[in-house]
PDB file of N, CA and C in Angstrom:
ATOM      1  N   UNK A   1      -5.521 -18.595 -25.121  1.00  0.00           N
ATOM      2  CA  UNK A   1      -5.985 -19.435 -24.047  1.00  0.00           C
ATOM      3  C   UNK A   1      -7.270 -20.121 -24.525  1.00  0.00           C
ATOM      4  N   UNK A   2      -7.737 -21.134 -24.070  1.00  0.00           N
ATOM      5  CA  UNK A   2      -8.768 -21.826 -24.748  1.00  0.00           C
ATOM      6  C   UNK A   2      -9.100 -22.601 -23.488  1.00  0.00           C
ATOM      7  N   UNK A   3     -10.661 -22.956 -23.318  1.00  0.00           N
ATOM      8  CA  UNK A   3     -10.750 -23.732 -22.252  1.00  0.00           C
ATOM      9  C   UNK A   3     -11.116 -25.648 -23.128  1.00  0.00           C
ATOM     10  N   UNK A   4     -11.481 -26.316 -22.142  1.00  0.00           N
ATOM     11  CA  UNK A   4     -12.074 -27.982 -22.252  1.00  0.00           C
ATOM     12  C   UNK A   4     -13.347 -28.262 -23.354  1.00  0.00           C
ATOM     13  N   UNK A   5     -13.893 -26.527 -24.020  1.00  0.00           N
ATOM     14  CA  UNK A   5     -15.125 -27.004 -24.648  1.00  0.00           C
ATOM     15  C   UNK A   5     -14.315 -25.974 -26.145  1.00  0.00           C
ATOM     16  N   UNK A   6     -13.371 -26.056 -26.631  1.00  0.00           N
ATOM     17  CA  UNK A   6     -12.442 -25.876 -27.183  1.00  0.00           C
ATOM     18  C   UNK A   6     -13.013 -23.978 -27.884  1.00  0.00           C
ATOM     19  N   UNK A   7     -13.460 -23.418 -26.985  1.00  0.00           N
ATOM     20  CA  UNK A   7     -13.561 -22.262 -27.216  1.00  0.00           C
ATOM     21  C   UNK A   7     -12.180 -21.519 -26.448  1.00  0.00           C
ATOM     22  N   UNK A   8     -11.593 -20.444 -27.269  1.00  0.00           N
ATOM     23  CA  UNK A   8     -10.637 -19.827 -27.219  1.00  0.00           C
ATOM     24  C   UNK A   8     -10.714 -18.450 -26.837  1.00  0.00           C
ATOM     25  N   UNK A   9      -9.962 -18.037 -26.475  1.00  0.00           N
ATOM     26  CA  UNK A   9     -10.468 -16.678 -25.466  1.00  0.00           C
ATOM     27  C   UNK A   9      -9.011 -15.751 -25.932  1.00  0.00           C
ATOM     28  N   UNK A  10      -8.935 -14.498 -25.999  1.00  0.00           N
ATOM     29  CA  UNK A  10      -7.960 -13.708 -26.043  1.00  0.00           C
ATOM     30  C   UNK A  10      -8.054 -12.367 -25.143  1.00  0.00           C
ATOM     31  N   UNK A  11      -7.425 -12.029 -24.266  1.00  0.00           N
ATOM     32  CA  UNK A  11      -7.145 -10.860 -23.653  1.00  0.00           C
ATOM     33  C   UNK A  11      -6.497 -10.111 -23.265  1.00  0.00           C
ATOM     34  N   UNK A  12      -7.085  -8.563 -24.231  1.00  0.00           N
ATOM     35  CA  UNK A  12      -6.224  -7.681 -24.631  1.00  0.00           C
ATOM     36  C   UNK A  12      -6.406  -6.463 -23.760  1.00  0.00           C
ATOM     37  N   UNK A  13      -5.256  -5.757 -23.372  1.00  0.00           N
ATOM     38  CA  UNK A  13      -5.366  -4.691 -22.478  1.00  0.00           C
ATOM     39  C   UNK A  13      -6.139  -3.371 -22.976  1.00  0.00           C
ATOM     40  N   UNK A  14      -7.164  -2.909 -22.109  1.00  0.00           N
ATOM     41  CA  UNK A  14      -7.606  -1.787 -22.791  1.00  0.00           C
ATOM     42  C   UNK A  14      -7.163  -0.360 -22.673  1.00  0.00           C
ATOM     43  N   UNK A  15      -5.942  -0.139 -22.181  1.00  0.00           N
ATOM     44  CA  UNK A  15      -4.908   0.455 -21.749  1.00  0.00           C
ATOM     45  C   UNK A  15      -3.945   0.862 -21.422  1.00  0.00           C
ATOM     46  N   UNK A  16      -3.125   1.464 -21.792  1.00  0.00           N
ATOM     47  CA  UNK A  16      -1.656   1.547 -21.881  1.00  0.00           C
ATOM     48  C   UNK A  16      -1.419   2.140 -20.356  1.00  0.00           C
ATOM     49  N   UNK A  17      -0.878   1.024 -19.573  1.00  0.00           N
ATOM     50  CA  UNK A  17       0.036   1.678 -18.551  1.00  0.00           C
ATOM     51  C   UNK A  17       1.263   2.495 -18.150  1.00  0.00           C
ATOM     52  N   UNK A  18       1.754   3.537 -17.737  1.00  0.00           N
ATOM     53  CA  UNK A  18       2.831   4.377 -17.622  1.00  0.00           C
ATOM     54  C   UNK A  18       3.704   3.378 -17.325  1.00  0.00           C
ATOM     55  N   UNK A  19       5.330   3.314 -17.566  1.00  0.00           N
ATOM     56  CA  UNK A  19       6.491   2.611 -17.042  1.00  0.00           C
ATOM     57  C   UNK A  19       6.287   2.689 -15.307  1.00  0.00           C
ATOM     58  N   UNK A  20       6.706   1.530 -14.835  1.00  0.00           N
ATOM     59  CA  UNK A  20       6.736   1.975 -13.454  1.00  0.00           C
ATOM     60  C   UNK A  20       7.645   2.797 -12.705  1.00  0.00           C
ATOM     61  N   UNK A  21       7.611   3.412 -12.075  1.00  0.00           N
ATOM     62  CA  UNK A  21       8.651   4.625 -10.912  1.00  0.00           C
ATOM     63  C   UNK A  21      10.062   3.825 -10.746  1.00  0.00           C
ATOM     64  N   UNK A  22      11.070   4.538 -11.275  1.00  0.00           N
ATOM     65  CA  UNK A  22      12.499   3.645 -10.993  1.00  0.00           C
ATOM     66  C   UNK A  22      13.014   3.520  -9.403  1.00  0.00           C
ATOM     67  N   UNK A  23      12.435   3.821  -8.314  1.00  0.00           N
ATOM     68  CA  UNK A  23      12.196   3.664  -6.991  1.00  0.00           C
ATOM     69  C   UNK A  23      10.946   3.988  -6.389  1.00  0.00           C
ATOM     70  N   UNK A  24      11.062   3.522  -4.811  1.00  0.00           N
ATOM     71  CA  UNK A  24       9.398   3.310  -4.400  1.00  0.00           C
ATOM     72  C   UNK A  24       9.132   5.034  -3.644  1.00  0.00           C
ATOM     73  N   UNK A  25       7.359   5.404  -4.633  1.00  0.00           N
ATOM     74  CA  UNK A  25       7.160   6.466  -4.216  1.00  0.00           C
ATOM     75  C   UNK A  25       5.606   6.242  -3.287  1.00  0.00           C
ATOM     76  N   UNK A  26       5.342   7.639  -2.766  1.00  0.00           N
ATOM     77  CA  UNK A  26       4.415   7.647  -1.788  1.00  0.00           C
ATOM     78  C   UNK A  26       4.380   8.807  -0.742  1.00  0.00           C
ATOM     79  N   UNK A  27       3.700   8.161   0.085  1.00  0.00           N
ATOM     80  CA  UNK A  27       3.069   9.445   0.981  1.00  0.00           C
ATOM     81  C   UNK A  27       2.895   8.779   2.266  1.00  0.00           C
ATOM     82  N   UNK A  28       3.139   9.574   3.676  1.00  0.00           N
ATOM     83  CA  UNK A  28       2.917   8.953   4.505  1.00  0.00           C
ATOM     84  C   UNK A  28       2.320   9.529   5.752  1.00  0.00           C
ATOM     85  N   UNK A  29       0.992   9.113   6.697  1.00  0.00           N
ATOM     86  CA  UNK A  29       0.783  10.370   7.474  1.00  0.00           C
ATOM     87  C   UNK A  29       0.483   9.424   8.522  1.00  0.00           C
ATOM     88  N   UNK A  30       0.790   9.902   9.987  1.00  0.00           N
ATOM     89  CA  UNK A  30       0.388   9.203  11.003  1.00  0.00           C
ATOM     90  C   UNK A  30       0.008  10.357  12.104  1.00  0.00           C
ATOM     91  N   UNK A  31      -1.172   9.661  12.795  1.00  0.00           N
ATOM     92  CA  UNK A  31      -1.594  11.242  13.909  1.00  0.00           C
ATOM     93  C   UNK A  31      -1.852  10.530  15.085  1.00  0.00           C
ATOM     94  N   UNK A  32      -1.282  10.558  16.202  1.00  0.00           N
ATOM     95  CA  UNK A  32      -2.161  10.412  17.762  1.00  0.00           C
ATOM     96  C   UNK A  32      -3.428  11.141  17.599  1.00  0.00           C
ATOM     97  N   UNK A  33      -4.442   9.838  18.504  1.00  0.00           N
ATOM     98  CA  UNK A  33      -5.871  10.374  18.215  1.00  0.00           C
ATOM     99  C   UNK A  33      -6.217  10.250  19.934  1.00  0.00           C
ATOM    100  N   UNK A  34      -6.691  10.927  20.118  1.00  0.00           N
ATOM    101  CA  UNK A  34      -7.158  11.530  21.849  1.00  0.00           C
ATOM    102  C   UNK A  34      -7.975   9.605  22.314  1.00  0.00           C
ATOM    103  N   UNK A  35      -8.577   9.020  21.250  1.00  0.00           N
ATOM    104  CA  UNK A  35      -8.958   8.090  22.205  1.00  0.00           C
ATOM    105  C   UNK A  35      -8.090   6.670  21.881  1.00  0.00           C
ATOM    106  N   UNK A  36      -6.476   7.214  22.189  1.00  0.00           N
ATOM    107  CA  UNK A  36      -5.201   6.216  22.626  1.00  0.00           C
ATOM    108  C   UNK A  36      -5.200   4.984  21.398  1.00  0.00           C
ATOM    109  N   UNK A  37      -5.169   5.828  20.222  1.00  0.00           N
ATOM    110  CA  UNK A  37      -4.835   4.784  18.529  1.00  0.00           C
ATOM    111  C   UNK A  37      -4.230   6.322  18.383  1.00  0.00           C
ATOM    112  N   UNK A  38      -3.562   5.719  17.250  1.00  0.00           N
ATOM    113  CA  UNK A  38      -2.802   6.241  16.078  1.00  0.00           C
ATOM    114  C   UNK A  38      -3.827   6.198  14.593  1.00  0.00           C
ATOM    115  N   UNK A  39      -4.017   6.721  14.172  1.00  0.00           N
ATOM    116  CA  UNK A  39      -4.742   6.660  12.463  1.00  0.00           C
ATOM    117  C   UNK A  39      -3.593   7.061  11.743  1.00  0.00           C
ATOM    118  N   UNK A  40      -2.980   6.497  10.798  1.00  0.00           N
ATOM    119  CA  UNK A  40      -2.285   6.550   9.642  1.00  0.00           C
ATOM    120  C   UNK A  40      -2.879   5.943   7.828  1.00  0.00           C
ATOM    121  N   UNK A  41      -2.278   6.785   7.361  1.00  0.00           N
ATOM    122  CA  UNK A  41      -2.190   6.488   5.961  1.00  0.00           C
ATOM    123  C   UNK A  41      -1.277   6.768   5.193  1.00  0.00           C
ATOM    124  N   UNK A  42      -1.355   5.606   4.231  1.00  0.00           N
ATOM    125  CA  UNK A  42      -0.111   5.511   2.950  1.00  0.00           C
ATOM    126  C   UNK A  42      -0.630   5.276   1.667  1.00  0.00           C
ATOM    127  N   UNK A  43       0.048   6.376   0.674  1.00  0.00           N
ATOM    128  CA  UNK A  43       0.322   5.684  -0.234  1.00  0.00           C
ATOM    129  C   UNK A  43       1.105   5.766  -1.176  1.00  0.00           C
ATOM    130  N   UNK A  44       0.928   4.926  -2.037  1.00  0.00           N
ATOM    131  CA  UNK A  44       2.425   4.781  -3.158  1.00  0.00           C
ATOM    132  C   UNK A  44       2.194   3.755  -4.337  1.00  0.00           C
ATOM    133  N   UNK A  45       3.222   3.544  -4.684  1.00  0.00           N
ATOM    134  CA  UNK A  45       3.389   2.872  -6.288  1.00  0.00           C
ATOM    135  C   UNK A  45       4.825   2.554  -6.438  1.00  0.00           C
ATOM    136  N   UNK A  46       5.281   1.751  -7.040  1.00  0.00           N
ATOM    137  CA  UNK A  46       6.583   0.984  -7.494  1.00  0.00           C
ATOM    138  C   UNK A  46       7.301   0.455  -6.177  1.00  0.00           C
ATOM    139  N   UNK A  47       6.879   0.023  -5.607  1.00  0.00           N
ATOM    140  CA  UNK A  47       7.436  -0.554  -4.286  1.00  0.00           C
ATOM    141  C   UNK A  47       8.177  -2.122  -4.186  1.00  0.00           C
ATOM    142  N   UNK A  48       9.050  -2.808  -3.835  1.00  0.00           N
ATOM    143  CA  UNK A  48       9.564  -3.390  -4.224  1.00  0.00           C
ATOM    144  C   UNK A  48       9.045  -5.020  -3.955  1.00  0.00           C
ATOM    145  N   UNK A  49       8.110  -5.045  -3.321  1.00  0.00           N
ATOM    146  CA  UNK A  49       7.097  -6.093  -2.810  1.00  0.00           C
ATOM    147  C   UNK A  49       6.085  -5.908  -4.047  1.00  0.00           C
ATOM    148  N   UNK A  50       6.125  -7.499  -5.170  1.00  0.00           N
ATOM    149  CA  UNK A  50       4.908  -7.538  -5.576  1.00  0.00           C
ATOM    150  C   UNK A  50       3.416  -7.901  -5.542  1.00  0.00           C
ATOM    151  N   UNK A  51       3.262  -8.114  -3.913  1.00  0.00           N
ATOM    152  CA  UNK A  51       2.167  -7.461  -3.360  1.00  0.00           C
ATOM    153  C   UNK A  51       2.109  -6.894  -1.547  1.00  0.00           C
ATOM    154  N   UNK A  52       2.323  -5.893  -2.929  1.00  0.00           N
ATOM    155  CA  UNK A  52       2.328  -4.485  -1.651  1.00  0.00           C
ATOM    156  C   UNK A  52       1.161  -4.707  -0.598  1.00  0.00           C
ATOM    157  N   UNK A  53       0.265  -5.238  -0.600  1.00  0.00           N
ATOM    158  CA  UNK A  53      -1.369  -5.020   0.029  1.00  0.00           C
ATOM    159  C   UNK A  53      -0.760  -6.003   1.639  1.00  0.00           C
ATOM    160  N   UNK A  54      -0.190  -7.485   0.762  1.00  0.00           N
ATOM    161  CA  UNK A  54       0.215  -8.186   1.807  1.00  0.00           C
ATOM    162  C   UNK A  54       1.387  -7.890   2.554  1.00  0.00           C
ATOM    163  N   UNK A  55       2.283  -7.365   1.965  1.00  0.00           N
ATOM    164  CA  UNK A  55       3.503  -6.960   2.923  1.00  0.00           C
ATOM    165  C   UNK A  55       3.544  -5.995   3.533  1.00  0.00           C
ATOM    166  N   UNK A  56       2.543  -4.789   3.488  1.00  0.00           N
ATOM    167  CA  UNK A  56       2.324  -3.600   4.059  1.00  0.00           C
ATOM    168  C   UNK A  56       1.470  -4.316   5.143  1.00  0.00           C
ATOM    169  N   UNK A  57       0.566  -5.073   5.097  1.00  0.00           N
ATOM    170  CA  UNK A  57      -0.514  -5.354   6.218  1.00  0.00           C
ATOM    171  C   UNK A  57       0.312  -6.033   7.200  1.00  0.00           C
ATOM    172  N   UNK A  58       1.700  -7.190   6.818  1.00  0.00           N
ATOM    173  CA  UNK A  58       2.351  -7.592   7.470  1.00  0.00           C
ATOM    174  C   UNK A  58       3.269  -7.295   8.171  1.00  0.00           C
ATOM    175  N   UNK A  59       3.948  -5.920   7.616  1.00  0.00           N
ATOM    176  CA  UNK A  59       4.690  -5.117   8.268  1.00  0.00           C
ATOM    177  C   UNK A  59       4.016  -4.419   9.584  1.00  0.00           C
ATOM    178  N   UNK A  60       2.875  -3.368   9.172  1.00  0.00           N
ATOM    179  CA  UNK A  60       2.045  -2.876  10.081  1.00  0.00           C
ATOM    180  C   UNK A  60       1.428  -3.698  11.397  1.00  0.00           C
ATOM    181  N   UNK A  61       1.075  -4.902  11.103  1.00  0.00           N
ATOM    182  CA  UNK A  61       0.727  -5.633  11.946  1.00  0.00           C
ATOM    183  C   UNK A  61       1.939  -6.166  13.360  1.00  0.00           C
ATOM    184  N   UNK A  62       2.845  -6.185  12.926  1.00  0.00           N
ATOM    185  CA  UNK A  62       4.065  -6.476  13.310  1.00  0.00           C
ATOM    186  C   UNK A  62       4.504  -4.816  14.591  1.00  0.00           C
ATOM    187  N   UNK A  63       3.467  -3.930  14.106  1.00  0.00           N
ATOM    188  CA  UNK A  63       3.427  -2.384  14.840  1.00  0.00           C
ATOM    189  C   UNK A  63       2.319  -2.506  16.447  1.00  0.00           C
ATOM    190  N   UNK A  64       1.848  -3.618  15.735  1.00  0.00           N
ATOM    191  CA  UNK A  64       0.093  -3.775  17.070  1.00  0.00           C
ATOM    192  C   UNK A  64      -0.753  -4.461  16.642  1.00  0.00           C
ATOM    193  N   UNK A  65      -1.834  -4.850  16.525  1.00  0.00           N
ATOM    194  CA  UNK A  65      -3.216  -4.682  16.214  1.00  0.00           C
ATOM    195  C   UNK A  65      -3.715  -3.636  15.514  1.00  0.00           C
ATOM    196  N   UNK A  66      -4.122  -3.949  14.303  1.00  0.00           N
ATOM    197  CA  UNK A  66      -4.806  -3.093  13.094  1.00  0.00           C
ATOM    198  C   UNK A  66      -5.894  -3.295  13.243  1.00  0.00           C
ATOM    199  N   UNK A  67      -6.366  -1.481  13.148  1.00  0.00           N
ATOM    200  CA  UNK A  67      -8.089  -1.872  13.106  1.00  0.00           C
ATOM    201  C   UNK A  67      -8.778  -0.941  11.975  1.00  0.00           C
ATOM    202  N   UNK A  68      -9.497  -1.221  11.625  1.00  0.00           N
ATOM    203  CA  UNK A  68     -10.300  -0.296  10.421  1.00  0.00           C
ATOM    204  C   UNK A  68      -9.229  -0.170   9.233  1.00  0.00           C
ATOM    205  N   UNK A  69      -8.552  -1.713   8.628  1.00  0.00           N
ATOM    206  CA  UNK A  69      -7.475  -1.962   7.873  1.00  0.00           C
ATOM    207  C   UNK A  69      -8.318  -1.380   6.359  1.00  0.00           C
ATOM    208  N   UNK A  70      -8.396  -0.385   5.502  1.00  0.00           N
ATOM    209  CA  UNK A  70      -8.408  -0.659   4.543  1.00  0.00           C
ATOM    210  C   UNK A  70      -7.086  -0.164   3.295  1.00  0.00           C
ATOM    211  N   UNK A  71      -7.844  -0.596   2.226  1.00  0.00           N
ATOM    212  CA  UNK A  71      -6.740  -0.667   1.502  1.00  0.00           C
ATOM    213  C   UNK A  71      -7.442  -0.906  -0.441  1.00  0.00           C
ATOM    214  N   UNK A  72      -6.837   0.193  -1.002  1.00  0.00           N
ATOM    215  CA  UNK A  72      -7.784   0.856  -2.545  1.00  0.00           C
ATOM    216  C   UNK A  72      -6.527   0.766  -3.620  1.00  0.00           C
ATOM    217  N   UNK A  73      -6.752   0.068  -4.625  1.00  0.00           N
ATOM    218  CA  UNK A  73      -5.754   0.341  -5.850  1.00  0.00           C
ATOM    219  C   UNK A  73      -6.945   1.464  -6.056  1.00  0.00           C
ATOM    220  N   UNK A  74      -5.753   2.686  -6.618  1.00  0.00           N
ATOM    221  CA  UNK A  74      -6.211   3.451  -7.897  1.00  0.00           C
ATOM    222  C   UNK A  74      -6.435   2.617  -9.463  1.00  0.00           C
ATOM    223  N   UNK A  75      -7.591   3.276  -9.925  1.00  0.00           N
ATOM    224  CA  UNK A  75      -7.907   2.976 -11.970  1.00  0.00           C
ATOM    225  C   UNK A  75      -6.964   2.948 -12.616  1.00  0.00           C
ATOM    226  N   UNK A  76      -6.243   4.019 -12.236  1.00  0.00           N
ATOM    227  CA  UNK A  76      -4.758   4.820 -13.002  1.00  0.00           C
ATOM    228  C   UNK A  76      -3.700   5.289 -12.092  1.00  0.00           C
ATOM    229  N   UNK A  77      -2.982   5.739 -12.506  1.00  0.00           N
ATOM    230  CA  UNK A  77      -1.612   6.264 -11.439  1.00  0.00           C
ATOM    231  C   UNK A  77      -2.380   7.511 -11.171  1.00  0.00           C
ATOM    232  N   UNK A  78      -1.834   8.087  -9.806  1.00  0.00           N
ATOM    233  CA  UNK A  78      -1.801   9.523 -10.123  1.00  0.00           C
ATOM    234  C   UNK A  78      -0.759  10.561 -10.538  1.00  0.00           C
ATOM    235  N   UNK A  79      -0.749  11.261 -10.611  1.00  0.00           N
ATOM    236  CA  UNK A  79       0.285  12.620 -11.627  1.00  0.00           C
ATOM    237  C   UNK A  79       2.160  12.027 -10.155  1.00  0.00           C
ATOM    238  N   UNK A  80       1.926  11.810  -9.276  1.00  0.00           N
ATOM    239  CA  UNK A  80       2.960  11.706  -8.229  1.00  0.00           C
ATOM    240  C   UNK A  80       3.198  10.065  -8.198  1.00  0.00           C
ATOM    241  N   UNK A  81       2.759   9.629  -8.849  1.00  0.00           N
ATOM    242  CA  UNK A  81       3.217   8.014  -9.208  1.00  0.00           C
ATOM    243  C   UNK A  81       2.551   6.825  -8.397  1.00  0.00           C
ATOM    244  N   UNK A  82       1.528   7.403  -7.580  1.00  0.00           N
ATOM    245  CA  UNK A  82       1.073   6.430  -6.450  1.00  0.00           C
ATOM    246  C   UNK A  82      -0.132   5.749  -7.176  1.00  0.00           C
ATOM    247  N   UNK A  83      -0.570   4.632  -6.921  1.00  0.00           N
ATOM    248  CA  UNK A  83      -1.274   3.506  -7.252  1.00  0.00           C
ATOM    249  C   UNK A  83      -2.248   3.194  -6.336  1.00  0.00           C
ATOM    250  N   UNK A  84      -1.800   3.293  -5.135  1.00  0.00           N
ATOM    251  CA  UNK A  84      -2.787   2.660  -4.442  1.00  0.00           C
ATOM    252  C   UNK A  84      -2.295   3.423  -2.513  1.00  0.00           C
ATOM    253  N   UNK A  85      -4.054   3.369  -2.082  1.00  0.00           N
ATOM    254  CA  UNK A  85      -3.846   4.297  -1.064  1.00  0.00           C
ATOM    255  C   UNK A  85      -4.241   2.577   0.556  1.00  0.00           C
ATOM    256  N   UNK A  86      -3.460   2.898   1.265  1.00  0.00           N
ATOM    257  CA  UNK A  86      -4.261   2.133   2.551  1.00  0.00           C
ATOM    258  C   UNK A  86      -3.973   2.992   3.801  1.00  0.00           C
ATOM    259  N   UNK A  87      -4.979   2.375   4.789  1.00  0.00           N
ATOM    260  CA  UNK A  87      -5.653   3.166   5.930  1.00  0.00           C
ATOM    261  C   UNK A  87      -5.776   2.782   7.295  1.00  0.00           C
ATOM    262  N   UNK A  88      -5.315   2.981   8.272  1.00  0.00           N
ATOM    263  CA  UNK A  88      -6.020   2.338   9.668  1.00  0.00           C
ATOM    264  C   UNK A  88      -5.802   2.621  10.735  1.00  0.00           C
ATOM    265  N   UNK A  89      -5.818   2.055  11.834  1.00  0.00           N
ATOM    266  CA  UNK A  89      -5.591   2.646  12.988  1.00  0.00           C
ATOM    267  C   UNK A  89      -4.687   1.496  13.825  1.00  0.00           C
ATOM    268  N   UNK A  90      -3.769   1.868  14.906  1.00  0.00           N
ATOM    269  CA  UNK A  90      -2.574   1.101  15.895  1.00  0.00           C
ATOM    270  C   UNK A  90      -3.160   1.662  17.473  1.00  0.00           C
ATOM    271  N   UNK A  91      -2.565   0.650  18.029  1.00  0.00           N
ATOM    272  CA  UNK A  91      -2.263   1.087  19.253  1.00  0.00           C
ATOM    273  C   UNK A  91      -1.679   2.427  19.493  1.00  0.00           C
ATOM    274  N   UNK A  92      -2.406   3.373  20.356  1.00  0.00           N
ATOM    275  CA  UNK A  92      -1.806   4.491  21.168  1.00  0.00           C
ATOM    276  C   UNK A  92      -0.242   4.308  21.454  1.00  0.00           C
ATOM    277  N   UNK A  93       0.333   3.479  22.306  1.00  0.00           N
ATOM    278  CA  UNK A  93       1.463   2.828  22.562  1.00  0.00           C
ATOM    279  C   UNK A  93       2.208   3.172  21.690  1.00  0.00           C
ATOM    280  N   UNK A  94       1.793   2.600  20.477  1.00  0.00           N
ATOM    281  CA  UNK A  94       2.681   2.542  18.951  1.00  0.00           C
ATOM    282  C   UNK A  94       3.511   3.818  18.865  1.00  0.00           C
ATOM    283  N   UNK A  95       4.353   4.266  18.578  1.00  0.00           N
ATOM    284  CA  UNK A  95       4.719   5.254  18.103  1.00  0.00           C
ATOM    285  C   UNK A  95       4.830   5.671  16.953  1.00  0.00           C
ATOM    286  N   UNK A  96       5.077   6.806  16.082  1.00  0.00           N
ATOM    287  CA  UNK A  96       4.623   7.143  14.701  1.00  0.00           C
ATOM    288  C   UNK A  96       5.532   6.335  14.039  1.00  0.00           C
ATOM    289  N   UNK A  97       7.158   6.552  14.916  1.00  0.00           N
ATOM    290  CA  UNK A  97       8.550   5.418  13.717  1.00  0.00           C
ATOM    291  C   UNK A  97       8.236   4.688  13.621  1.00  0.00           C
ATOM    292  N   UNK A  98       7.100   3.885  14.182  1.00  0.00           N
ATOM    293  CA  UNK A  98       6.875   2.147  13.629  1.00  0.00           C
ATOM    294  C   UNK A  98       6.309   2.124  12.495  1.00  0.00           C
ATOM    295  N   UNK A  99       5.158   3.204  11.943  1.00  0.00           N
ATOM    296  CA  UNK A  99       4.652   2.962  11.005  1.00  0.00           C
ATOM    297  C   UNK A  99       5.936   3.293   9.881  1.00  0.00           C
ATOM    298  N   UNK A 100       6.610   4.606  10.086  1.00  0.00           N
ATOM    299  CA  UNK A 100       7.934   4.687   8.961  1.00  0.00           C
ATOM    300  C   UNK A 100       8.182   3.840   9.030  1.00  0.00           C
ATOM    301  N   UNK A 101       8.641   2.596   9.594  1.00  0.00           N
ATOM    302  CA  UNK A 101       9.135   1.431   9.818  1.00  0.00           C
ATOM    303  C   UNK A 101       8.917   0.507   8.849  1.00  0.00           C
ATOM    304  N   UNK A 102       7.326   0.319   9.129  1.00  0.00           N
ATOM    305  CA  UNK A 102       6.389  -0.629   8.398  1.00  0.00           C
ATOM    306  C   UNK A 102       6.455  -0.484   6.625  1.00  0.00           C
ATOM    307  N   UNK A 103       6.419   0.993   6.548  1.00  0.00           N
ATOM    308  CA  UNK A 103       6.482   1.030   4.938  1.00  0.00           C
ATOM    309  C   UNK A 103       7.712   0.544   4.059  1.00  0.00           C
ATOM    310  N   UNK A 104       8.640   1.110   5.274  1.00  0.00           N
ATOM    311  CA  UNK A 104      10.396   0.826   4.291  1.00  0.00           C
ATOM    312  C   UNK A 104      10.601  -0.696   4.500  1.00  0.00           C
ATOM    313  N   UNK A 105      10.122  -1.104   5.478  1.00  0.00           N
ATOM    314  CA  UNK A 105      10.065  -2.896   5.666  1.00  0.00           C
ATOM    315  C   UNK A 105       9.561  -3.302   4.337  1.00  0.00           C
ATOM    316  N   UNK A 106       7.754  -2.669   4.466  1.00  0.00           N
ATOM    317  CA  UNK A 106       7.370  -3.764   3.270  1.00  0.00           C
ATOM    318  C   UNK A 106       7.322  -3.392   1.639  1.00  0.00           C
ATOM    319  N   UNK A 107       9.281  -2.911   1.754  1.00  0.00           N
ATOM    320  CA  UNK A 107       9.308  -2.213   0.264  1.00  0.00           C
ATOM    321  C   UNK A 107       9.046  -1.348  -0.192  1.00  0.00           C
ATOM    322  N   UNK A 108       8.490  -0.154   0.853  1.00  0.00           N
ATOM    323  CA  UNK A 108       8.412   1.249   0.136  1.00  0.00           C
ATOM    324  C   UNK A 108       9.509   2.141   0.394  1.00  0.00           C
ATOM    325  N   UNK A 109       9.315   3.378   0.652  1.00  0.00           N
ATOM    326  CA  UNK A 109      10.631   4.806   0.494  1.00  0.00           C
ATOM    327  C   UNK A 109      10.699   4.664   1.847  1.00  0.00           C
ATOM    328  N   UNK A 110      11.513   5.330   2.497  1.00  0.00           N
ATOM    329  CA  UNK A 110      12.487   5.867   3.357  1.00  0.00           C
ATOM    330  C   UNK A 110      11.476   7.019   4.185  1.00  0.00           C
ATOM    331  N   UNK A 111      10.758   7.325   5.284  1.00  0.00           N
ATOM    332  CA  UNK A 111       9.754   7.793   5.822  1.00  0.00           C
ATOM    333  C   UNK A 111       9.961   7.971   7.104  1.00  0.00           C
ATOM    334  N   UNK A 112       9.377   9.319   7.365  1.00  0.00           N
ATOM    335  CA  UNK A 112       9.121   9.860   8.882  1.00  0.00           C
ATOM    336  C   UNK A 112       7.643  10.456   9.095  1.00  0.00           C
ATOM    337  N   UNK A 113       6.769   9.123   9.056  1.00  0.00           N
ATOM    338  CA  UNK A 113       5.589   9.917   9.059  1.00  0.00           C
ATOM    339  C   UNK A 113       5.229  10.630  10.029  1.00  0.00           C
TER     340      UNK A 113
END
């Protein structure tokens, strides 16, 4: 690659990444919280959306109003294949299948959080 002042640039990975997971793995937890939200979290790696961040937020959203949305790639995989963790809270209303819902929507595993 080279830019307009004809200096040339090369970039090389400083790390060998693992193959990715031959289906989508993860984790999934959802809890009724006494003041009428839900708090859930997910996470995972090899999911079939290549960006998981946006199709998970779009799925979920599609559950209520998200609040305290976050959302972390891991440095590295961990030992269970997951990449990246996200976080937040739904409407009370919501029920927990929406969030299973939300994950297998936006390309992850098969879930009963």
């Amino acid at each position: 690659m080279s830019d307009k002042n004809d200096i040339k640039y090369t970039i090389k990975s400083t790390q060998a990444r693992p193959p990715p997971p031959s289906s989508p793995q993860g984790t999934c937890k959802a809890k009724a919280q006494v003041l009428f939200h839900y708090t859930w979290e997910v996470s995972g790696g090899g999911w079939k959306d290549g960006d998981t961040k946006a199709a998970l937020r779009k799925k979920m959203g599609e559950c209520g109003l998200i609040t305290k949305w976050k959302f972390d790639y891991y440095d590295e995989p961990e030992s269970d294949g997951t990449e990246w963790h996200a976080s937040g809270t739904l409407p009370w209303a919501i029920a927990d299948h929406c969030v299973a819902w939300a994950v297998e929507a936006a390309g992850g595993f098969p879930s009963k959080c």
